[in-house]
C-alpha atoms as a PDB file:
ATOM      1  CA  UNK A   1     115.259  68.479  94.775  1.00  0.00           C
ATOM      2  CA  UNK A   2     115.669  64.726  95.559  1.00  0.00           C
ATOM      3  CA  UNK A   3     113.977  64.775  98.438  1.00  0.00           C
ATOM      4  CA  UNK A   4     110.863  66.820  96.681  1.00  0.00           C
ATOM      5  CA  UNK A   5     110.876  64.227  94.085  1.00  0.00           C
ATOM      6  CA  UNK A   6     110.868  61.639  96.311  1.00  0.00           C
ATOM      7  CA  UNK A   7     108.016  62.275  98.484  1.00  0.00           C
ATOM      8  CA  UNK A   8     105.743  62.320  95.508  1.00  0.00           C
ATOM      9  CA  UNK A   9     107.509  59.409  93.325  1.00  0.00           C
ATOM     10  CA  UNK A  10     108.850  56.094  93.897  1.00  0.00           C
ATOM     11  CA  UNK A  11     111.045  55.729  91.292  1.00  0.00           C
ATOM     12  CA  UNK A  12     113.371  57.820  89.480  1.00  0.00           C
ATOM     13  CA  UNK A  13     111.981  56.534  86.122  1.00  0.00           C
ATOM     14  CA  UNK A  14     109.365  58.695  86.948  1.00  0.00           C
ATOM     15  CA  UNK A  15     111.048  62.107  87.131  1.00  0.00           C
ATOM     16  CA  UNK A  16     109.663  63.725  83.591  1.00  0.00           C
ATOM     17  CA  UNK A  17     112.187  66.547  81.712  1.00  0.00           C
ATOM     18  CA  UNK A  18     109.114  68.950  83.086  1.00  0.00           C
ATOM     19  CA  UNK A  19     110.175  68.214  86.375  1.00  0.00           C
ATOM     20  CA  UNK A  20     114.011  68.845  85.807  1.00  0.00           C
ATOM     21  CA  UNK A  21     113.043  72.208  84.358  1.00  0.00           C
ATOM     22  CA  UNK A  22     110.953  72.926  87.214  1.00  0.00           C
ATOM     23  CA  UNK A  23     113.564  72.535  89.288  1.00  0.00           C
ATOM     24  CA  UNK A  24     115.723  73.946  87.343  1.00  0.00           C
ATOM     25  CA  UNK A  25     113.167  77.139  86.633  1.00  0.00           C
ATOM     26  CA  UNK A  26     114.798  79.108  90.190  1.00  0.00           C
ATOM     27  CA  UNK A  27     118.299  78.898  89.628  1.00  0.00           C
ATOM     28  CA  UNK A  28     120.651  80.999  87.575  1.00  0.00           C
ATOM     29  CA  UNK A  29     124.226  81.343  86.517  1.00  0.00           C
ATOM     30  CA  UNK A  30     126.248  78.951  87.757  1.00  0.00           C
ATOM     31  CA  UNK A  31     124.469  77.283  90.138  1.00  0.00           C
ATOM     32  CA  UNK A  32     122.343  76.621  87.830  1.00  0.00           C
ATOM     33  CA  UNK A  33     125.196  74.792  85.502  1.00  0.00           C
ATOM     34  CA  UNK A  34     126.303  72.905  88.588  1.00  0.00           C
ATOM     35  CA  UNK A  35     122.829  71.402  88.973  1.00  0.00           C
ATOM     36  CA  UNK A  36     122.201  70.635  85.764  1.00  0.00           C
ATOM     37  CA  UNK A  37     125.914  68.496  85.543  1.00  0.00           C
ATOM     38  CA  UNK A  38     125.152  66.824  88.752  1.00  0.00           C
ATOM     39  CA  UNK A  39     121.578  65.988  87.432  1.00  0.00           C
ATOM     40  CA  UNK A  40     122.772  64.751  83.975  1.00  0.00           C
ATOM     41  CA  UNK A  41     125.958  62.727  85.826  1.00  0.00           C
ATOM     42  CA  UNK A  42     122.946  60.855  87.919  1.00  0.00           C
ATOM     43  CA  UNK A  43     120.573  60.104  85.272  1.00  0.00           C
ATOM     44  CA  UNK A  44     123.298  58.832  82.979  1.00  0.00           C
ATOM     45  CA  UNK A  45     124.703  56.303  85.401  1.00  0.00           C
ATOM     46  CA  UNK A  46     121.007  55.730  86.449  1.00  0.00           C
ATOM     47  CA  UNK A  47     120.591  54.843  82.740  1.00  0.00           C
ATOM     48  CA  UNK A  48     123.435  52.855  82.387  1.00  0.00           C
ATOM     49  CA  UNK A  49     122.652  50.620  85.104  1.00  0.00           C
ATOM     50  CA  UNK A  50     118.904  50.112  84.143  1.00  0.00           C
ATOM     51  CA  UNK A  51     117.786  51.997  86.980  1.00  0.00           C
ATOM     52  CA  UNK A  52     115.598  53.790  84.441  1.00  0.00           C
ATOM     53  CA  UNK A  53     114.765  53.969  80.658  1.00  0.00           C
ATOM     54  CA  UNK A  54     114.821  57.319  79.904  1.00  0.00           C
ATOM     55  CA  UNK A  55     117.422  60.512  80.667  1.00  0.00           C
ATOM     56  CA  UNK A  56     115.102  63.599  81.313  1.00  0.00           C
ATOM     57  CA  UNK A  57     118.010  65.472  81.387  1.00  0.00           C
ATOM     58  CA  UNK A  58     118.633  65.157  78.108  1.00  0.00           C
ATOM     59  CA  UNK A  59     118.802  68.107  75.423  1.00  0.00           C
ATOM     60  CA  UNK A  60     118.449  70.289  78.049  1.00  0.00           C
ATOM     61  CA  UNK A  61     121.481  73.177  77.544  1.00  0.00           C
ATOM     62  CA  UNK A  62     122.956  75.311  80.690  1.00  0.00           C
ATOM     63  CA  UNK A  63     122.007  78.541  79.050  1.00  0.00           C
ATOM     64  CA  UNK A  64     119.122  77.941  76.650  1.00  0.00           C
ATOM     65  CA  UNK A  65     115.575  75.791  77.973  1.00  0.00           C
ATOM     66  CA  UNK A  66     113.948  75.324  74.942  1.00  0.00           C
ATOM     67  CA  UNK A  67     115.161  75.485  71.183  1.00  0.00           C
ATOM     68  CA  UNK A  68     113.084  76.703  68.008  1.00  0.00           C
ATOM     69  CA  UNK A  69     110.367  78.900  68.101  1.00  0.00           C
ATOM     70  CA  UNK A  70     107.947  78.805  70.645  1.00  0.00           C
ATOM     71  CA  UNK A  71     105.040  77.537  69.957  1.00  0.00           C
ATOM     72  CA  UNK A  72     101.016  78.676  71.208  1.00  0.00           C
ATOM     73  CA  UNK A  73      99.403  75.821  73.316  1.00  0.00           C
ATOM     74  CA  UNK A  74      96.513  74.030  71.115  1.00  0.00           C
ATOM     75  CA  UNK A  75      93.449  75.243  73.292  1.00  0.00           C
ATOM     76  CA  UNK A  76      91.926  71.344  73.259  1.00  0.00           C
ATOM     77  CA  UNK A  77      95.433  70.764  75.883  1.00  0.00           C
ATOM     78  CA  UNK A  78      94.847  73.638  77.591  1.00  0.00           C
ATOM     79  CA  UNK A  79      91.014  73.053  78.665  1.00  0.00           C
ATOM     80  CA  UNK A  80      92.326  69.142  79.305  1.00  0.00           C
ATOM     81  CA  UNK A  81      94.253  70.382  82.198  1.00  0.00           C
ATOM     82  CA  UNK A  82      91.631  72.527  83.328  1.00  0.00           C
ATOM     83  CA  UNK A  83      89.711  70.277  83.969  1.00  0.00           C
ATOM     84  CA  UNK A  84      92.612  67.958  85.583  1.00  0.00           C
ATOM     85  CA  UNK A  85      92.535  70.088  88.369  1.00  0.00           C
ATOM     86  CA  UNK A  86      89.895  69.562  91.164  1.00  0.00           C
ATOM     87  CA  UNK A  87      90.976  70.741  94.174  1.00  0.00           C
ATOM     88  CA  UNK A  88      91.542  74.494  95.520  1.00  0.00           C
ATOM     89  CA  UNK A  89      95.083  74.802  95.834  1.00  0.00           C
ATOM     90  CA  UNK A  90      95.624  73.286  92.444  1.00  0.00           C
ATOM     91  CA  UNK A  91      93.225  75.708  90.828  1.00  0.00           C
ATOM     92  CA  UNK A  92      95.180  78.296  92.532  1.00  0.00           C
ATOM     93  CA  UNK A  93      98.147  77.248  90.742  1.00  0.00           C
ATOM     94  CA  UNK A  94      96.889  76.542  87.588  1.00  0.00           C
ATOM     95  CA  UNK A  95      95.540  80.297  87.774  1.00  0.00           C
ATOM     96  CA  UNK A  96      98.828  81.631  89.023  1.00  0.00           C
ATOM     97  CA  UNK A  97     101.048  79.438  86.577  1.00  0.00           C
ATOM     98  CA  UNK A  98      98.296  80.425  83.435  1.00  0.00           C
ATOM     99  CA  UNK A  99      97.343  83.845  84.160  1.00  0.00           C
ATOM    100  CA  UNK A 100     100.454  85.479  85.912  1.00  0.00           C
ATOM    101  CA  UNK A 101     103.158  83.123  84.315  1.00  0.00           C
ATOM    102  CA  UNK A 102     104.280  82.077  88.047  1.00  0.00           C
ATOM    103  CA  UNK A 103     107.168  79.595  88.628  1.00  0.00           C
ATOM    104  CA  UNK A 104     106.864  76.522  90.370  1.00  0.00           C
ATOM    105  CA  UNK A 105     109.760  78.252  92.962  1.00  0.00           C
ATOM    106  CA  UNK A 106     108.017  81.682  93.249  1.00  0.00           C
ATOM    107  CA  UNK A 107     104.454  79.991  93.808  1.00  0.00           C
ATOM    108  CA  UNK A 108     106.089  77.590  96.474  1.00  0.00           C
ATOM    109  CA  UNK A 109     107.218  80.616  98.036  1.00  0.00           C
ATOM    110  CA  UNK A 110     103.956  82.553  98.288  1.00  0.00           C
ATOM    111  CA  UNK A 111     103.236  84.088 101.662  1.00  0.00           C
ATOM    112  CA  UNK A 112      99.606  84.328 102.937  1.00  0.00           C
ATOM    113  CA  UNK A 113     100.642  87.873 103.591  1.00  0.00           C
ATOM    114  CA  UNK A 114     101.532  88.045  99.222  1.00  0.00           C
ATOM    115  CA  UNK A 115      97.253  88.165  98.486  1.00  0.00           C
ATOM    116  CA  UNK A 116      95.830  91.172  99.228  1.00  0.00           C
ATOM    117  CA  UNK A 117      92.079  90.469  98.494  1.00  0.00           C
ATOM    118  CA  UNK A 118      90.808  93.921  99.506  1.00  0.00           C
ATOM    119  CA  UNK A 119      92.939  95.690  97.104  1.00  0.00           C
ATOM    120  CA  UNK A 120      92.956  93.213  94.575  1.00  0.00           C
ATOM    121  CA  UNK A 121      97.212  92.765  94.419  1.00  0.00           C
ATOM    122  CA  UNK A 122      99.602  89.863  94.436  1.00  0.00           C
ATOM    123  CA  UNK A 123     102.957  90.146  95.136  1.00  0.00           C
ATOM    124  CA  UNK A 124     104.778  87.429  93.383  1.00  0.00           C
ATOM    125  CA  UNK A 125     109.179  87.412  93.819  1.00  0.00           C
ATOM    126  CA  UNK A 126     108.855  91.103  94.884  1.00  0.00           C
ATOM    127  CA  UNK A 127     106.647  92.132  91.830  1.00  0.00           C
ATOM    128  CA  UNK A 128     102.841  93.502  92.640  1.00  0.00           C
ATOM    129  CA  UNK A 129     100.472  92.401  89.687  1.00  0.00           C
ATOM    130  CA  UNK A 130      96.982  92.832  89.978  1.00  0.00           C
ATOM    131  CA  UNK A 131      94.107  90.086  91.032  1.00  0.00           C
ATOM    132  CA  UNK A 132      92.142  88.984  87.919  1.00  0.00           C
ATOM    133  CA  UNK A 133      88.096  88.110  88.438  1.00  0.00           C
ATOM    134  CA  UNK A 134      90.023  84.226  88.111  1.00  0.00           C
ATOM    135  CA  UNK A 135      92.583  84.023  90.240  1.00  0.00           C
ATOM    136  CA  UNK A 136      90.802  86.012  93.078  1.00  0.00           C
ATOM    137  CA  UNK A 137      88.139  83.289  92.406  1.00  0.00           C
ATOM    138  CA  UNK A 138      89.493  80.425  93.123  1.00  0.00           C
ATOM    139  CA  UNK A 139      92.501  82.508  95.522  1.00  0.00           C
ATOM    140  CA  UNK A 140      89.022  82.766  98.017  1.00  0.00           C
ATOM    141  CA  UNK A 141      88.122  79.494  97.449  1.00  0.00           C
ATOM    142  CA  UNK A 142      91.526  77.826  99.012  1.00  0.00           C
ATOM    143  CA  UNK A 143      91.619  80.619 101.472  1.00  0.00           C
ATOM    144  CA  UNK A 144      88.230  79.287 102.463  1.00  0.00           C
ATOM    145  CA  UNK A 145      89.784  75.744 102.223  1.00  0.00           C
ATOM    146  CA  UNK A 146      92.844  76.483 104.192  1.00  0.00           C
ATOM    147  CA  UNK A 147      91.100  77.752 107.213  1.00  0.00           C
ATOM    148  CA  UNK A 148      88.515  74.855 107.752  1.00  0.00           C
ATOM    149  CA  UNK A 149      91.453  72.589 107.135  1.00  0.00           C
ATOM    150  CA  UNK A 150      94.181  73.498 109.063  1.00  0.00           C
ATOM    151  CA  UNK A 151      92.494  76.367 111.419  1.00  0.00           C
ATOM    152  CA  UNK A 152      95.955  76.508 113.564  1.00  0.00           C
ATOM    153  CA  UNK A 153      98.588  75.862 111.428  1.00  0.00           C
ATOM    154  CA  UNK A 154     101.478  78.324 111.622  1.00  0.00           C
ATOM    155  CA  UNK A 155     102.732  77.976 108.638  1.00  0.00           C
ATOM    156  CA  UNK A 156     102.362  81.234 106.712  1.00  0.00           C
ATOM    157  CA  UNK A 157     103.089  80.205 102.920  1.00  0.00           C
ATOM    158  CA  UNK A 158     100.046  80.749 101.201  1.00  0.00           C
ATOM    159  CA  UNK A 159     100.111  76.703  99.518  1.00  0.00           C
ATOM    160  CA  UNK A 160     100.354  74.144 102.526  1.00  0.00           C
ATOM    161  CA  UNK A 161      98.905  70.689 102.338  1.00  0.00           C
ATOM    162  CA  UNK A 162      99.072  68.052 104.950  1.00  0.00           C
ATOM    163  CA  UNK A 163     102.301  67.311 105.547  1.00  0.00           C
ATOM    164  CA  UNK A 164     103.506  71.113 105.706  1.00  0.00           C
ATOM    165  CA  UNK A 165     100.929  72.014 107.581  1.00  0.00           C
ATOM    166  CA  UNK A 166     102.329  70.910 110.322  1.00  0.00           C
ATOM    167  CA  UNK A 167     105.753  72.680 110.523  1.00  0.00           C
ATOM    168  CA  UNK A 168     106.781  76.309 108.112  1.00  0.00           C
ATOM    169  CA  UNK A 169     108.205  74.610 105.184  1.00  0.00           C
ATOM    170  CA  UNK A 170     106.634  75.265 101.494  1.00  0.00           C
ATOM    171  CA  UNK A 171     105.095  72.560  99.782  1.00  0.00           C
ATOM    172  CA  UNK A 172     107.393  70.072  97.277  1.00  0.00           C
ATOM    173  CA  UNK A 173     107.662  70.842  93.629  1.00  0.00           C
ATOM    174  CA  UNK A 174     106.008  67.779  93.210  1.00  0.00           C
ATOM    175  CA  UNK A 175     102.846  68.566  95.135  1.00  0.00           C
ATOM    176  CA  UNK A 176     102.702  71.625  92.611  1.00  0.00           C
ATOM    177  CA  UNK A 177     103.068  69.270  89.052  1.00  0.00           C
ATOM    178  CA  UNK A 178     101.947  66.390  90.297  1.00  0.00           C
ATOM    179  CA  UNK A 179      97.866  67.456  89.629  1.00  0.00           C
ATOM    180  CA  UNK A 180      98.914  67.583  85.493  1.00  0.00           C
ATOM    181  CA  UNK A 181     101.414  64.814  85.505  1.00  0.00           C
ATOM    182  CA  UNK A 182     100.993  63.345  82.074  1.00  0.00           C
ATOM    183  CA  UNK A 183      98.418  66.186  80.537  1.00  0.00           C
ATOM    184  CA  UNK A 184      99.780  68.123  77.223  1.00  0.00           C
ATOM    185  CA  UNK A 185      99.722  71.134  79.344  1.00  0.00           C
ATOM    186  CA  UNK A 186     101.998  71.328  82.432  1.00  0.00           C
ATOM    187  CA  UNK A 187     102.455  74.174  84.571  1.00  0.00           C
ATOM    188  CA  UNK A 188     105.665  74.993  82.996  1.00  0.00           C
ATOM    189  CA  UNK A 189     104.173  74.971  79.588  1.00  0.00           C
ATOM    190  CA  UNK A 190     101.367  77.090  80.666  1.00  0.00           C
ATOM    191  CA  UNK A 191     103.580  79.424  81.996  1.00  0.00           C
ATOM    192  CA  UNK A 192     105.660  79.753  78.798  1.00  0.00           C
ATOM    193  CA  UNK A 193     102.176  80.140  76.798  1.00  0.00           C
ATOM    194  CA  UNK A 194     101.445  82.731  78.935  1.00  0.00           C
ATOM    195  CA  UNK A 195     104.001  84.760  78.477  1.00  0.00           C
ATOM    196  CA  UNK A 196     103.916  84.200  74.628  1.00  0.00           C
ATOM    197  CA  UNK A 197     100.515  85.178  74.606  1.00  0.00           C
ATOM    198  CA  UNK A 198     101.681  88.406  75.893  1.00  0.00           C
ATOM    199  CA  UNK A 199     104.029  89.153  73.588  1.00  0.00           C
ATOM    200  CA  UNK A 200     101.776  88.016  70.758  1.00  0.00           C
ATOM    201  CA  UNK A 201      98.439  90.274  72.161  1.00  0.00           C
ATOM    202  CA  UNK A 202     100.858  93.556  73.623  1.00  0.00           C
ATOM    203  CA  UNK A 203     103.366  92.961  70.760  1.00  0.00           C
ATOM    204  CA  UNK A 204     106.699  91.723  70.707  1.00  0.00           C
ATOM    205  CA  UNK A 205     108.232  94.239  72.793  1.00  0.00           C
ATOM    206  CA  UNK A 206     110.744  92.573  74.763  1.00  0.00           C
ATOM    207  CA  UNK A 207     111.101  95.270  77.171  1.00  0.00           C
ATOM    208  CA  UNK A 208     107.295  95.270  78.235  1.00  0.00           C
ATOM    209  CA  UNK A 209     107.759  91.787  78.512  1.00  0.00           C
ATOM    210  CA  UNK A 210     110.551  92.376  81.063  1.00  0.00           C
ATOM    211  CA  UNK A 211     108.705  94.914  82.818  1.00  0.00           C
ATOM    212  CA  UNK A 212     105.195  92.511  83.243  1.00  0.00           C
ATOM    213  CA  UNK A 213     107.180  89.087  84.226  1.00  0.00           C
ATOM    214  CA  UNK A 214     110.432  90.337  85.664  1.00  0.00           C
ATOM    215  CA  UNK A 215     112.056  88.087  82.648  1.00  0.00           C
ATOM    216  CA  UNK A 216     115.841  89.040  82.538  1.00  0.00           C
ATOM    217  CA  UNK A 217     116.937  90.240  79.137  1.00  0.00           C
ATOM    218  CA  UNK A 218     117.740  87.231  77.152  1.00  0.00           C
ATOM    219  CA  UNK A 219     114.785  85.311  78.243  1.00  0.00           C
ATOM    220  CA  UNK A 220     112.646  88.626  77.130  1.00  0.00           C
ATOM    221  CA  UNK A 221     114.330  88.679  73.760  1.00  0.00           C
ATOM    222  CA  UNK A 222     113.766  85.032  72.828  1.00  0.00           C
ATOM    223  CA  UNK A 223     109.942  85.382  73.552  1.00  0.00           C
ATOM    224  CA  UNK A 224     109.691  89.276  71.694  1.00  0.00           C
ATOM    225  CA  UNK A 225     111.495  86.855  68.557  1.00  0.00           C
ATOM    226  CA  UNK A 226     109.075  84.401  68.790  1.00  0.00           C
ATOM    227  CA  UNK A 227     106.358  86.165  68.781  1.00  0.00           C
ATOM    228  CA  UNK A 228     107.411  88.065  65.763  1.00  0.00           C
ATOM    229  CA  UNK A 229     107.809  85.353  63.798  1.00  0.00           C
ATOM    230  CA  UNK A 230     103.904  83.784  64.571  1.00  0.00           C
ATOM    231  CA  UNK A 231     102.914  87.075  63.487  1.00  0.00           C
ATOM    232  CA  UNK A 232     104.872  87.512  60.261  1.00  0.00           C
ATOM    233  CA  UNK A 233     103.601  83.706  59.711  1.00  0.00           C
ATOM    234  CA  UNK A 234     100.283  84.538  60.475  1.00  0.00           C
ATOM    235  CA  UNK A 235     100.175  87.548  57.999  1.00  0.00           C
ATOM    236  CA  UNK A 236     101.886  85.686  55.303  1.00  0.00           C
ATOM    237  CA  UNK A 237      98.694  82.880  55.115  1.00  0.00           C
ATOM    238  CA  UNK A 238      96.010  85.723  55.166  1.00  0.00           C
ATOM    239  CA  UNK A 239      97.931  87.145  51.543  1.00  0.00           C
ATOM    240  CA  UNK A 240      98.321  84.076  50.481  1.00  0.00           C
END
């Protein structure tokens, strides 16, 4: 992850907590503990030396990401980094972040061979979910990109850019967040608002929730209980 970071930063002052969690996003158990101590152990020395200002790591548990209830994204933040992105690939992955609740990891791992336009499927980490008017939209569009770019490339992830066009690699988790660095929406927060949404719309049914985004059961719960509460909430101002 290092290396990701630093072929899109300078610094290490300029690593956000969004970009730990990213990182973070793909790994479970306890690798995922290991990486998280080795993280923290950098940052805090990094701090301590003046390297930089500010430990992203920080408040960031081994087994819980976020504390509280979860809370909607304001729709003002969310058309802000809509209109952040510009380019095809990062529409792509605002779609597939937004609209299929993608992680940075599983979108980095995309094959070509994952988008099945004539059928209208996606297979994302194993799991088929079905092409949207959107993301087969803009999914053409950086298709159509792709092969006026980089009309030999053999590199069969479905995201390349210029640098991993030339070899098989994915692209960096940085290439992926860097297009809504500093925007009130990030891909990881559009993901999580995605998923919320579901549970608020479908109900807070943490089993359907397992079954659309492949969440494990913990992760499932904590979204079904959020959701639950917004709605209690919400009923309790229209009596009022």
């Amino acid at each position: 992850m290092l290396i990701d970071w630093s072929s899109g930063y300078d610094h290490l002052r300029e690593v956000t907590r969004d970009d730990v969690l990213a990182q973070l996003d793909a790994l479970h158990g306890g690798q995922r503990q290991h990486t998280l101590i080795v993280l923290r152990s950098l940052f805090r020395q990094a701090k301590k030396n003046g390297t930089i200002f500010k430990n992203p790591t920080s408040r960031i548990r081994v087994g819980q990401r976020e504390y509280g209830i979860l809370q909607p994204l304001e729709p003002e933040h969310i058309n802000t980094s809509i209109a952040a992105v510009t380019k095809p690939a990062d529409r792509l992955v605002l779609a597939l972040a937004a609209v299929h609740a993608a992680r940075s990891g599983a979108i980095r791992r995309l094959q070509v061979d994952d988008l099945d336009i004539g059928n209208r499927k996606l297979t994302i980490d194993g799991r088929i979910r079905r092409l949207d008017d959107l993301t087969l939209h803009v999914a053409l569009e950086w298709l159509e990109f792709r092969r006026r770019r980089w009309p030999d490339t053999a590199n069969l992830h479905l995201l390349i850019n210029k640098i991993t066009a030339l070899g098989t690699g994915p692209v960096s988790g940085v290439a992926l967040s860097e297009p809504l660095r500093g925007q009130a929406a990030t891909l990881e927060q559009l993901r999580v608002d995605r998923q919320l949404e579901e549970a608020l719309v479908h109900g807070p049914d943490p089993l359907h929730l397992a079954e659309v985004f492949g969440l494990d059961e913990k992760t499932a719960i904590r979204y079904a209980n959020s959701a639950r509460t917004l709605l209690d909430q919400a009923a309790e101002q229209q009596l009022r």
